[in-house]
Protein backbone atom coordinates (compact mmCIF):
# COMPACT_ATOMS: atom_id res chain seq x y z
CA UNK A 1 5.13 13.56 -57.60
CA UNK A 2 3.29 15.91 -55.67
CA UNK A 3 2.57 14.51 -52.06
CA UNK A 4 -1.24 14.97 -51.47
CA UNK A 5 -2.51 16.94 -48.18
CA UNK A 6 -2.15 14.83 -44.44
CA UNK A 7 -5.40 14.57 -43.22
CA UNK A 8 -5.63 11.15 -41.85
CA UNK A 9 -3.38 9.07 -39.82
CA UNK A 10 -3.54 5.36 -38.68
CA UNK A 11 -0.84 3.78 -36.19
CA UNK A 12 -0.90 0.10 -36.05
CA UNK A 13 -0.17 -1.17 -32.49
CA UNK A 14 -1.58 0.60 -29.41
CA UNK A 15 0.86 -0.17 -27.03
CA UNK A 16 3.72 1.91 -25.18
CA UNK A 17 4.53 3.77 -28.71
CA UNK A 18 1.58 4.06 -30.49
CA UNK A 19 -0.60 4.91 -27.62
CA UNK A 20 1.16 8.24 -26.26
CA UNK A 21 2.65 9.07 -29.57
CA UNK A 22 -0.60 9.30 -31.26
CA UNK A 23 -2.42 11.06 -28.09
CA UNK A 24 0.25 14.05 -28.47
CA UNK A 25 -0.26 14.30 -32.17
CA UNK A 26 -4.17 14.59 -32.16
CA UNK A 27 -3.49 17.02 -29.07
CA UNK A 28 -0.62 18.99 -31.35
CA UNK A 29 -2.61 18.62 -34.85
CA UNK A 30 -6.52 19.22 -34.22
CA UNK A 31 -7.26 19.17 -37.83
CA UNK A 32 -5.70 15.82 -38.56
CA UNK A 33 -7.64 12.89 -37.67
CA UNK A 34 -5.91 10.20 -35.71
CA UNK A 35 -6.51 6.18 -35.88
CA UNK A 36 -5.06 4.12 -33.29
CA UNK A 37 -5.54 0.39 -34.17
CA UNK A 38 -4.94 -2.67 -32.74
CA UNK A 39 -6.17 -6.75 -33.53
CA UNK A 40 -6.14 -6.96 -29.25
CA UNK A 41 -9.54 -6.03 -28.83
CA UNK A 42 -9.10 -6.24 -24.83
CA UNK A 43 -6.41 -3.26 -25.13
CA UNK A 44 -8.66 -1.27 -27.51
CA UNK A 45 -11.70 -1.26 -25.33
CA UNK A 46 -8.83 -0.20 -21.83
CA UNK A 47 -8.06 2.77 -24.24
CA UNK A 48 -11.93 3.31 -24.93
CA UNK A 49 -12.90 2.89 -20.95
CA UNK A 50 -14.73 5.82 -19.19
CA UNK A 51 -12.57 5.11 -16.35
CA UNK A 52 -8.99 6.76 -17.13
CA UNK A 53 -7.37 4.78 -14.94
CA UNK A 54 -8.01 1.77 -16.34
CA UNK A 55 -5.96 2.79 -19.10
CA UNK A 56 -4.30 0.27 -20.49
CA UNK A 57 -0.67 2.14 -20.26
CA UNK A 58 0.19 4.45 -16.90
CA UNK A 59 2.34 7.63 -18.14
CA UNK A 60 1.82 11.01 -16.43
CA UNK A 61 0.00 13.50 -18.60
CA UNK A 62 -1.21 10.97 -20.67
CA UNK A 63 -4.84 10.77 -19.36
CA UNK A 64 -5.44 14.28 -19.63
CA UNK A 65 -3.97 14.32 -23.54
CA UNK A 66 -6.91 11.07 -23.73
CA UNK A 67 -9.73 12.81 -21.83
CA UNK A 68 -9.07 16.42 -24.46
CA UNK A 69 -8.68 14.38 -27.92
CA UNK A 70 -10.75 11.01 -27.68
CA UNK A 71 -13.49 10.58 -29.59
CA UNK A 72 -13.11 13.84 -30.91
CA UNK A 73 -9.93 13.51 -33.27
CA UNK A 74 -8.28 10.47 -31.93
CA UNK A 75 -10.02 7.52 -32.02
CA UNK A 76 -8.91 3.66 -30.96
CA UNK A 77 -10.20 1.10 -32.72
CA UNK A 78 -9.99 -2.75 -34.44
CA UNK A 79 -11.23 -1.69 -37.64
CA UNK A 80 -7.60 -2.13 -39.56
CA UNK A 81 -8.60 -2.07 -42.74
CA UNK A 82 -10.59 0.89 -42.60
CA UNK A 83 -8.44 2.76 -40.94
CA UNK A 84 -5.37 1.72 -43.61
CA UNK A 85 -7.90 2.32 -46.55
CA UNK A 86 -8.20 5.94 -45.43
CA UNK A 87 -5.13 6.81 -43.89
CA UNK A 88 -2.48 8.98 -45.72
CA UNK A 89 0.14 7.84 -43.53
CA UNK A 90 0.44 4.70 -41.18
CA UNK A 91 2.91 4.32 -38.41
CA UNK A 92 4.12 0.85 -37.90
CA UNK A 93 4.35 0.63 -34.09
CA UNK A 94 4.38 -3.21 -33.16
CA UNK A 95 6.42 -5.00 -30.64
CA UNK A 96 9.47 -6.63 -32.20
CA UNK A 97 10.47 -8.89 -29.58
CA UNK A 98 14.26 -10.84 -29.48
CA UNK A 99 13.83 -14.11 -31.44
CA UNK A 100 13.51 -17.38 -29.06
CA UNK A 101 13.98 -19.88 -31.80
CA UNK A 102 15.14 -20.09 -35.55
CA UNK A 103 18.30 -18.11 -36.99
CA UNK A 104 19.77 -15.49 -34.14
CA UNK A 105 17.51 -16.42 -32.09
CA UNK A 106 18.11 -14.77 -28.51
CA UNK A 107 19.90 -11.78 -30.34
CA UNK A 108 18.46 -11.07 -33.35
CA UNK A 109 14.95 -9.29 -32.99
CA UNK A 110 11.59 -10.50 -34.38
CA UNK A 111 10.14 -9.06 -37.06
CA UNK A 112 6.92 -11.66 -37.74
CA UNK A 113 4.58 -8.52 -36.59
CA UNK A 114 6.09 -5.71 -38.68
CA UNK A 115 6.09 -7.99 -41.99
CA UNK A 116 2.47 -8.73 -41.24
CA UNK A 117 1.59 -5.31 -40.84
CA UNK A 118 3.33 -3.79 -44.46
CA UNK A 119 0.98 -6.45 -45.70
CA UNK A 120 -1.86 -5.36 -44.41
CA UNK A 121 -0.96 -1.70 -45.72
CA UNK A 122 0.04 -3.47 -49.06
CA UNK A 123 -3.10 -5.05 -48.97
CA UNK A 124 -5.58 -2.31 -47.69
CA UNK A 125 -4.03 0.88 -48.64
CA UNK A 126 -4.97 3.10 -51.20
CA UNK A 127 -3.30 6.23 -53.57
CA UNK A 128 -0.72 7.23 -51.73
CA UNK A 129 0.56 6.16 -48.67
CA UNK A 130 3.76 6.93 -46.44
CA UNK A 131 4.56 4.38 -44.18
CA UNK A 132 6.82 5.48 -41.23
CA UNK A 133 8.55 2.80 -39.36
CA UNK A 134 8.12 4.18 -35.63
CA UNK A 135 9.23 0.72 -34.00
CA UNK A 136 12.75 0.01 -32.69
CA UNK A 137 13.93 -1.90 -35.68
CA UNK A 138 17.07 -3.63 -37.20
CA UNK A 139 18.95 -1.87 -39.51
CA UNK A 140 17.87 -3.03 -43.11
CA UNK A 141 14.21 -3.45 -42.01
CA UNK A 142 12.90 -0.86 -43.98
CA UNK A 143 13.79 -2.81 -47.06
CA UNK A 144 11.69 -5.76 -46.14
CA UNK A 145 9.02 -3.00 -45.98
CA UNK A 146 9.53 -1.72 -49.06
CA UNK A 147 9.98 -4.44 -50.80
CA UNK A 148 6.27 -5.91 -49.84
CA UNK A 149 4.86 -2.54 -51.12
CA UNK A 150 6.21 -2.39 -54.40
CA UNK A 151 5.23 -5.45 -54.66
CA UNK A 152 1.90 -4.22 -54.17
CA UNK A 153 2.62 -1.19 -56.54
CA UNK A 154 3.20 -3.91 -59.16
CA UNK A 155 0.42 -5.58 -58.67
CA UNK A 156 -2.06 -3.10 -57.82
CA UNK A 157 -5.28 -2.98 -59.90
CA UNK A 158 -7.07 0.20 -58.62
CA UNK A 159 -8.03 2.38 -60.80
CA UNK A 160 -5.94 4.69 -58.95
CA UNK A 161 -2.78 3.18 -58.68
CA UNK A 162 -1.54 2.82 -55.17
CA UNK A 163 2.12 4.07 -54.21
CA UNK A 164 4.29 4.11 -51.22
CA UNK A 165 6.78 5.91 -49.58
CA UNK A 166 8.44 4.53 -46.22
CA UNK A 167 10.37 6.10 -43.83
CA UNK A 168 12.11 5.98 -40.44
CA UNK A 169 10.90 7.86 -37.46
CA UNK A 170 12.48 5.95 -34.34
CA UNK A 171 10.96 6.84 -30.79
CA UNK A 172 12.93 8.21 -28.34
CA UNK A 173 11.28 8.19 -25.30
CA UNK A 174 11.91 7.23 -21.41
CA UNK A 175 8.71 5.42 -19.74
CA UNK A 176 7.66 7.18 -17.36
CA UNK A 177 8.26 10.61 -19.21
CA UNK A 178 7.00 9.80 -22.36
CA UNK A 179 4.96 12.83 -23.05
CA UNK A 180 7.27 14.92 -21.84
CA UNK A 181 9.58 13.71 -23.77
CA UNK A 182 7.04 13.74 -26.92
CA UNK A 183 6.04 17.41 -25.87
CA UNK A 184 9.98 18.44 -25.75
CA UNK A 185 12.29 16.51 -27.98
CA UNK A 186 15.39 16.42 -27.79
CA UNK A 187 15.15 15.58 -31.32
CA UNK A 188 12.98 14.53 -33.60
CA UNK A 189 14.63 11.92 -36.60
CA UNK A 190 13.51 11.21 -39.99
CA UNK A 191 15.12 8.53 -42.38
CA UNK A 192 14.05 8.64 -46.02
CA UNK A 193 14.88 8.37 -49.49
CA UNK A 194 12.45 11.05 -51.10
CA UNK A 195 12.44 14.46 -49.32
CA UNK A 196 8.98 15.34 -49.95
CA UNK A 197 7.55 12.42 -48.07
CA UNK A 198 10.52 13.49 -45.03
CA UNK A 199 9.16 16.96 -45.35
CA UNK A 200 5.40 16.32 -44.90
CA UNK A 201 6.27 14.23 -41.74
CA UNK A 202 8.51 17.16 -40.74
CA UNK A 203 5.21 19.36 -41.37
CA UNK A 204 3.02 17.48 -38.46
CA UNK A 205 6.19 18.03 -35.75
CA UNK A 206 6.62 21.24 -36.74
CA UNK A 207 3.27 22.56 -34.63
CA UNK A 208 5.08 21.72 -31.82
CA UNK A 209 9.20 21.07 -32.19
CA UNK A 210 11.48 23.62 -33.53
CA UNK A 211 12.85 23.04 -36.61
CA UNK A 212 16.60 22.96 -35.79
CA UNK A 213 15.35 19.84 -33.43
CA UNK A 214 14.19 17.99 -36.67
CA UNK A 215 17.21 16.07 -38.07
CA UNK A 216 16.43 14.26 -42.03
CA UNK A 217 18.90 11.50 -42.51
CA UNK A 218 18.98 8.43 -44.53
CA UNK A 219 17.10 5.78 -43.52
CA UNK A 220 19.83 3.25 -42.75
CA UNK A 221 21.17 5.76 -40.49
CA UNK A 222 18.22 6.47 -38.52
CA UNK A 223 17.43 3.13 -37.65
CA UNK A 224 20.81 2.46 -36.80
CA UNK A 225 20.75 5.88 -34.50
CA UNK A 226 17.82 4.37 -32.41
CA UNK A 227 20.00 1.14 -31.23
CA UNK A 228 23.11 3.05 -31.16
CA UNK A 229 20.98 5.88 -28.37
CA UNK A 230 20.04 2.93 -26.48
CA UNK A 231 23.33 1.20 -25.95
CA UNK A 232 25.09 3.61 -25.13
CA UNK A 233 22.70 4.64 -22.23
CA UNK A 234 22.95 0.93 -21.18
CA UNK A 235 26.25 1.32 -21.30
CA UNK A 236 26.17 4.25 -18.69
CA UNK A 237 23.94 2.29 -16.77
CA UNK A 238 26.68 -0.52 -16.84
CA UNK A 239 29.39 1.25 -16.30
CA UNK A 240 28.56 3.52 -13.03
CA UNK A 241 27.06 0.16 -11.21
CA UNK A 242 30.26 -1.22 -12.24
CA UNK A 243 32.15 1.76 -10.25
CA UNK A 244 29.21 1.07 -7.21
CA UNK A 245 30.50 -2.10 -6.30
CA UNK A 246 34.09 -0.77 -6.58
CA UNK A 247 32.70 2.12 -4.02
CA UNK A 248 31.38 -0.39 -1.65
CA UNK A 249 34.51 -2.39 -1.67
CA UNK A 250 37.48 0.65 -1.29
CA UNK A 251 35.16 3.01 1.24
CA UNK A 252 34.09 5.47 -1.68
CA UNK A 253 30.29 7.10 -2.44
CA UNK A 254 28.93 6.38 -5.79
CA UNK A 255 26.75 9.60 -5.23
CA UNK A 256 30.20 11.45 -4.86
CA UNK A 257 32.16 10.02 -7.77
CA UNK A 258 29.03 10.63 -10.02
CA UNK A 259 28.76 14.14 -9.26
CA UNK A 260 32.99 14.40 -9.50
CA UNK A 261 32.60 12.60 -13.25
CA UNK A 262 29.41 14.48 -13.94
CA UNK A 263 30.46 17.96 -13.82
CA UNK A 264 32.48 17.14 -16.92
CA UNK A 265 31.10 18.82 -19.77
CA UNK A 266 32.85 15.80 -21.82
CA UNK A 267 30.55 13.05 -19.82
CA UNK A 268 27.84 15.02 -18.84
CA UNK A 269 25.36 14.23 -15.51
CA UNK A 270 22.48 12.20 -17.06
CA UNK A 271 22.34 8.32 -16.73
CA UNK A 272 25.01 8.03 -14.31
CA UNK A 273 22.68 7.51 -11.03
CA UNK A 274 23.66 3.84 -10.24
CA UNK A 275 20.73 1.66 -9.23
CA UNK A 276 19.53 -2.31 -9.15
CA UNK A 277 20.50 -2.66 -13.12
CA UNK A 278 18.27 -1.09 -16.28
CA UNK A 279 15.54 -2.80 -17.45
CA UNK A 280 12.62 -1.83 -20.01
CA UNK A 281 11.75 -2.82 -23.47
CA UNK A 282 14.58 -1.34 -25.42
CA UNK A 283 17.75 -1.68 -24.24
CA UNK A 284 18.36 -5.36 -23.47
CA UNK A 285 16.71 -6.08 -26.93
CA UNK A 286 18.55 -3.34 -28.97
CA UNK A 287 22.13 -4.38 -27.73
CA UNK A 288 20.96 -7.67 -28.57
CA UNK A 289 19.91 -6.95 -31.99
CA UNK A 290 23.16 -4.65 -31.95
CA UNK A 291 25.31 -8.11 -30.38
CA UNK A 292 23.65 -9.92 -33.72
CA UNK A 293 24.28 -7.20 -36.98
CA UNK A 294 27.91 -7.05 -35.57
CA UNK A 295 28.00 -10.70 -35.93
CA UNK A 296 26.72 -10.54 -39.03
CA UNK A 297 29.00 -8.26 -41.01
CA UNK A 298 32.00 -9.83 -39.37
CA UNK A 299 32.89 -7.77 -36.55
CA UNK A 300 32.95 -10.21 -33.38
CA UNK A 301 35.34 -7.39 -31.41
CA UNK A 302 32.83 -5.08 -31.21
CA UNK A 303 29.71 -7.72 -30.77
CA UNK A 304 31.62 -8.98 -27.60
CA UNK A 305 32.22 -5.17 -26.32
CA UNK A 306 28.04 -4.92 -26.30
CA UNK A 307 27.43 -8.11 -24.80
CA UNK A 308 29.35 -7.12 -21.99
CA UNK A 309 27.18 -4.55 -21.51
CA UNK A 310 24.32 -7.12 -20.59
CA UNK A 311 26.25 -9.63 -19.31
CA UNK A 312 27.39 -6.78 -16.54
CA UNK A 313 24.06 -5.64 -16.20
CA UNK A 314 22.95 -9.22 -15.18
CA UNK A 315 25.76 -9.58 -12.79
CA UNK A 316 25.10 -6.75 -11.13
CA UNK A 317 21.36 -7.76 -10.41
CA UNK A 318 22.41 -11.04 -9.38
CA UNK A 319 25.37 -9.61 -7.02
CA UNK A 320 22.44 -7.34 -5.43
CA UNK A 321 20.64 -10.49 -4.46
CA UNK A 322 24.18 -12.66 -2.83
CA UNK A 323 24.76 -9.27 -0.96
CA UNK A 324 21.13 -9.82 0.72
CA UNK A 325 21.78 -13.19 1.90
CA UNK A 326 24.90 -12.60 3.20
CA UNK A 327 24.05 -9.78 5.30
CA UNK A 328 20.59 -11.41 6.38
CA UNK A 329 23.13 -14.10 8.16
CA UNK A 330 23.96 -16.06 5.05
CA UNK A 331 19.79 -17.32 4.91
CA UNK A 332 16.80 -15.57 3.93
CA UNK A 333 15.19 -19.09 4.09
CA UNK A 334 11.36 -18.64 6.05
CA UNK A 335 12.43 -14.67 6.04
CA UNK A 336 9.36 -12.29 5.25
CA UNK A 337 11.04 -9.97 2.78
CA UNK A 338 9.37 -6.66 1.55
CA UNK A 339 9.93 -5.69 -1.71
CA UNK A 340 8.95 -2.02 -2.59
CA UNK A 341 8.97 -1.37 -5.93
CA UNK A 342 8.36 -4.27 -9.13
CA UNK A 343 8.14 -1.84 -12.52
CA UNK A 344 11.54 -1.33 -13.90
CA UNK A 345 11.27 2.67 -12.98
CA UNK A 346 8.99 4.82 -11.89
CA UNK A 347 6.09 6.44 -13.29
CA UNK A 348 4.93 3.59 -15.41
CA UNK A 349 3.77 0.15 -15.31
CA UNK A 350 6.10 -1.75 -17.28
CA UNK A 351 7.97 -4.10 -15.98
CA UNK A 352 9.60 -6.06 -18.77
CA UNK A 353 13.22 -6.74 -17.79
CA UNK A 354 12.59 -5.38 -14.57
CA UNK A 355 15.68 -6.00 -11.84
CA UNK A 356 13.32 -6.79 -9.58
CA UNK A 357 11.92 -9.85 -11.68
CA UNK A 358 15.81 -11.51 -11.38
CA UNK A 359 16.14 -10.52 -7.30
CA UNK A 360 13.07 -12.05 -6.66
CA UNK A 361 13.69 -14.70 -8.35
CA UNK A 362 17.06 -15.20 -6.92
CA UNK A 363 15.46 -14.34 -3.37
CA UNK A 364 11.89 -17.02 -4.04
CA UNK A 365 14.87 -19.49 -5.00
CA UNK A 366 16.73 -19.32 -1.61
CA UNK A 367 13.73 -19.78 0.06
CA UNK A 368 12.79 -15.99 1.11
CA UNK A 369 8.33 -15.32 1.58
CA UNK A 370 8.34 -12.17 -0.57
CA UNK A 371 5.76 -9.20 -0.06
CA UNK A 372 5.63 -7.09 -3.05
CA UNK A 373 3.98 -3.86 -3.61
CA UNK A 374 4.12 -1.66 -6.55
CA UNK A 375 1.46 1.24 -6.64
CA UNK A 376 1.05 0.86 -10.58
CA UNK A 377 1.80 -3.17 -11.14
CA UNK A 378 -0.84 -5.55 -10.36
CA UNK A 379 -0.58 -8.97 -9.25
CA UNK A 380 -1.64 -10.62 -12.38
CA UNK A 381 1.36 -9.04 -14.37
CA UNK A 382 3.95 -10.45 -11.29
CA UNK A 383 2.60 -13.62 -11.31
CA UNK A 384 3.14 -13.86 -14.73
CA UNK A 385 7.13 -12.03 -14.54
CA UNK A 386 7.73 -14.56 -11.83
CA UNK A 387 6.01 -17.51 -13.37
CA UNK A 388 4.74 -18.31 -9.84
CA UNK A 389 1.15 -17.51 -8.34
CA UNK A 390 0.72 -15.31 -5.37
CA UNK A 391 -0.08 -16.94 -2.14
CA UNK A 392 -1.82 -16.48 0.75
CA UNK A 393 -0.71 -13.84 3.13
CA UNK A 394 0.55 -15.16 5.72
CA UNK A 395 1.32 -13.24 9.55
CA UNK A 396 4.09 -15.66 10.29
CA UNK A 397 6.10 -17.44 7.14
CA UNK A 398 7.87 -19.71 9.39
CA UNK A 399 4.49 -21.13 10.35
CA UNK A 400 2.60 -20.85 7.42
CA UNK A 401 2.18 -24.80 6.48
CA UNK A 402 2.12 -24.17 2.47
CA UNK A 403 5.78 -22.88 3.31
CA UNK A 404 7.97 -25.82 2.48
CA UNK A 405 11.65 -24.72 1.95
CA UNK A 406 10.46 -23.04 -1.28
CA UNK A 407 10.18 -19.47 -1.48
CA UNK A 408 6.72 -17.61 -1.82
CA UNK A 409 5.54 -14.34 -2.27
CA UNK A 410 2.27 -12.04 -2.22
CA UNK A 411 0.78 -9.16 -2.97
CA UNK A 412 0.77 -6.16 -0.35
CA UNK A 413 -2.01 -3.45 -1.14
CA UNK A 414 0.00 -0.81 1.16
CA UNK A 415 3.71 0.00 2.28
CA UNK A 416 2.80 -0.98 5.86
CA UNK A 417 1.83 -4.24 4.71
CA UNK A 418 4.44 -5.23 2.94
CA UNK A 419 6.52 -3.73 5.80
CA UNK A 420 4.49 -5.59 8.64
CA UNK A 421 6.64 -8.30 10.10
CA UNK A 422 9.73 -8.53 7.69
CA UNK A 423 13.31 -8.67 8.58
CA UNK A 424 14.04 -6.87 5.41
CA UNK A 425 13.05 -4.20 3.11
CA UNK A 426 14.30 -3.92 -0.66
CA UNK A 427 13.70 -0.78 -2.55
CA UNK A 428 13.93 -1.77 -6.21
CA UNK A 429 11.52 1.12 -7.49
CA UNK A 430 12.03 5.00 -7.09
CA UNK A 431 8.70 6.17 -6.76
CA UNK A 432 7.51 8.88 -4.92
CA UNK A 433 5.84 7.27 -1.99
CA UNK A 434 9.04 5.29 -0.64
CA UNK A 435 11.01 8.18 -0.51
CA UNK A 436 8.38 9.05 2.43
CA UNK A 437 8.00 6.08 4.89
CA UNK A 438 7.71 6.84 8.41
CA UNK A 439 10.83 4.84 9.34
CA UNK A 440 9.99 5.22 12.74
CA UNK A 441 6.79 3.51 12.50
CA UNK A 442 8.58 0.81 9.99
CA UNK A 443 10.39 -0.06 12.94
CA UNK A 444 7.71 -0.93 14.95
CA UNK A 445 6.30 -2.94 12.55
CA UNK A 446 9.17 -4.83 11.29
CA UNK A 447 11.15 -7.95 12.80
CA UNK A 448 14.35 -6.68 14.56
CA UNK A 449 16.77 -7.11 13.73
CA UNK A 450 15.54 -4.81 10.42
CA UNK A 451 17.55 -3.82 7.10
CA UNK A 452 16.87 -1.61 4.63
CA UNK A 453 18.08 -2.49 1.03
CA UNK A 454 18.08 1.05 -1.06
CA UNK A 455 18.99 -0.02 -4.19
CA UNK A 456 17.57 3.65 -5.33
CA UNK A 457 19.25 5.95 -2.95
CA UNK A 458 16.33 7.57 -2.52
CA UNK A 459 15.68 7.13 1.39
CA UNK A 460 16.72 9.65 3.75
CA UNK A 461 19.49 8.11 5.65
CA UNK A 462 19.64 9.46 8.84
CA UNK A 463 15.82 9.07 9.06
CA UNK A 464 16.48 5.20 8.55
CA UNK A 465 19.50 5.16 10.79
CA UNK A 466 17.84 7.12 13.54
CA UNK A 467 14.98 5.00 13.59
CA UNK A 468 16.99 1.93 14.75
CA UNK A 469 17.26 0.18 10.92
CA UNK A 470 20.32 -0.76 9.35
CA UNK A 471 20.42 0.34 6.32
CA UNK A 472 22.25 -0.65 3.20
CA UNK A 473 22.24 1.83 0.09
CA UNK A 474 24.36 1.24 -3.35
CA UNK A 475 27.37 2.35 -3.99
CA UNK A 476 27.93 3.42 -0.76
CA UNK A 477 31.34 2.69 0.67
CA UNK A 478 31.05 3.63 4.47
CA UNK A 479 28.92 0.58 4.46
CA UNK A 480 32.40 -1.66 4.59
């Protein structure tokens, strides 16, 4: 069969995916016409607001790629079954959260949304349609896909009969450089059975990615390659805050032994700057999922090798929380306790499985009166991390008389205000704007004795040091 011209897309789910994928497709491909749909309204009319910034998704470059192709050829909207009816392909780009109940539940991953959505494409959808699975997704998936729509091939009754091709186009991109990323692949992967549909796909990157960057595969293995990218990056992760506590204990410099291993072409530089633990949407989730097909086809070995991975990751977040309390003379109990940084990296908003949502925790548990400031997270999205509203600012904790042995925290609009009167300050966030605090005036505005917690390495240290702070920073051995 000869595949019929591209000229309209639709991507179901406008969220971290679908959002800047789409925008750097109707920036790349001005003659196709781009549909980015969604059933939350709310998040349809953030991507529609006047105001960039109230976009509902914080990625650099992405608000200039919005304010050039919206309204123009890229369009977000709630109309789904318009936008299926007319689309010649549809991206499936839905969250597919872990399972909390049911079979494999905490391991296995959800896949209520994407089921829903090949029926609404089954349903709505009309000659013919490829249907490219852009969500992280279990190996297998696509056969639940496929099996719904020729089902609906079957069945159909148009006049023109409707047919479907699906494939798999994993993401690969870091928050935070996400169009980057999109603008400069490191690769660009298509799963498929039938090489015309892979090779109209192919077509759209190829205004922008060179074609030796375009790898066609089948499409078990390309959903497979997706969780296998992400655990092994976890795995770095895992592994070089392993060796950071092993620093800290013998007298050695994470930054040092790093740069030693890095300078191997064999291992390579990238991943290996050790930090407060990884977080994000993928990678707990995908080992997970990983942790579960192992377990599945009978291979327990290697399931228990992954879940290590987490179980070290967790560890580690939790260890950076004892090590707190023990230097802040074994109590943080009453002890205003700045915490710079909530989204699980920089240059984005996101903070699901954030570090910093487990050492707060661990920190509001022991009793500590948090200040958090993030310049991207607001307080509505902490409160609901933490599961705890905000409270009032208060000048003194120990005084404040809603303080009763439990820990607390707020919400600090500046630096200097989450600064102002604590006996610590935790940096569990790299951006920009930390790595430029006037120690100096920190001092003055902190409780002596003062500690800085880099969990980042980002701080200059002789700045901190010379301003009169002690400072602790990961990984870093001359500490002991």
């Amino acid at each position: 069969m000869v595949l019929p011209q591209i000229k309209n897309i639709c991507c179901i789910g406008a969220g971290y995916v679908g959002g800047p994928t789409m925008s750097v497709i109707a920036d790349k491909c001005p003659y196709l016409s781009v549909n980015v749909v969604d059933i939350n309204a709310q998040r349809i009319q953030d991507w529609n607001s006047s105001n960039l910034e109230d976009l509902p998704i914080y990625e650099p470059g992405l608000d200039k790629k919005i304010e050039k192709c919206r309204n123009i050829n890229l369009h977000f909207s709630v109309e789904i079954e318009k936008h299926i009816s007319n689309a010649d392909i549809v991206f499936i780009s839905v969250n597919t959260p872990t399972k909390t109940k049911g079979i494999g539940a905490g391991k296995a991953s959800d896949l209520k949304w994407v089921e829903a959505c090949a029926r609404q494409v089954s349903k709505f959808a009309s000659g013919h349609t490829i249907v490219v699975e852009k969500s992280t997704l279990p190996v297998k998936t696509a056969e639940v896909i496929k099996k719904i729509l020729e089902d609906a091939e079957l069945n159909s009754q148009n006049k023109s009969k409707t047919t479907f091709d699906v494939l798999s186009n994993p993401e690969f991109l870091s928050e935070g450089s996400a169009i980057e990323d999109l603008e400069h692949p490191d690769r660009v992967l298509i799963g498929g059975e039938n090489i015309e549909a892979i090779n109209v796909l192919s077509e759209i990157y190829l205004n922008w990615v060179p074609k030796e960057k375009i790898l066609h595969t089948n499409i078990w293995s390309s959903e497979l390659a997706k969780l296998t990218a992400n655990a092994f990056l976890a795995q770095r992760i895992s592994s070089i805050n392993s060796i950071s506590a092993i620093c800290e204990a013998t007298g050695a410099d994470v930054r040092e032994v790093a740069r030693a291993i890095g300078s191997d072409s064999r291992i390579g530089s990238k991943f290996l700057d050790s930090g407060p633990g990884f977080g994000g949407s993928c990678f707990k989730k995908d080992i997970l999922n990983l942790v579960y097909l192992c377990e599945y086809f009978g291979l327990p070995e290697v399931a228990k090798f992954w879940e290590e991975v987490i179980a070290l990751n967790k560890w580690h977040q939790h260890r950076i929380s004892k090590l707190i309390v023990k230097t802040l003379f074994g109590t943080v109990t009453g002890k205003k306790i700045s915490i710079l940084g909530f989204a699980f990296k920089a240059n984005t908003n996101d903070t699901r499985e954030s570090a910093a949502i487990t050492i707060c925790k661990d920190l509001i548990e022991e009793g500590a009166v948090l200040s958090i400031h993030d310049p991207k997270v607001d307080t509505c999205q902490i409160e609901k991390d933490l599961g705890i509203k905000s409270s009032v600012n208060s000048e003194d904790p120990l005084t404040d008389k809603t303080f009763d042995s439990k820990g607390v925290w707020n919400y600090a609009k500046t630096t200097d205000e989450s600064l102002s009167g604590s006996d610590a300050s935790i940096i569990l966030t790299e951006w920009k704007e930390y790595e430029n605090i006037d120690w100096l005036k920190a001092k003055k505005i902190m409780r002596s004795p003062s500690w800085i917690f880099d969990a980042r390495s980002i701080v200059n240290t002789n700045e901190v040091k010379n301003a009169g702070l002690n400072l602790w920073r990961i990984g870093d051995g001359s500490q002991i």
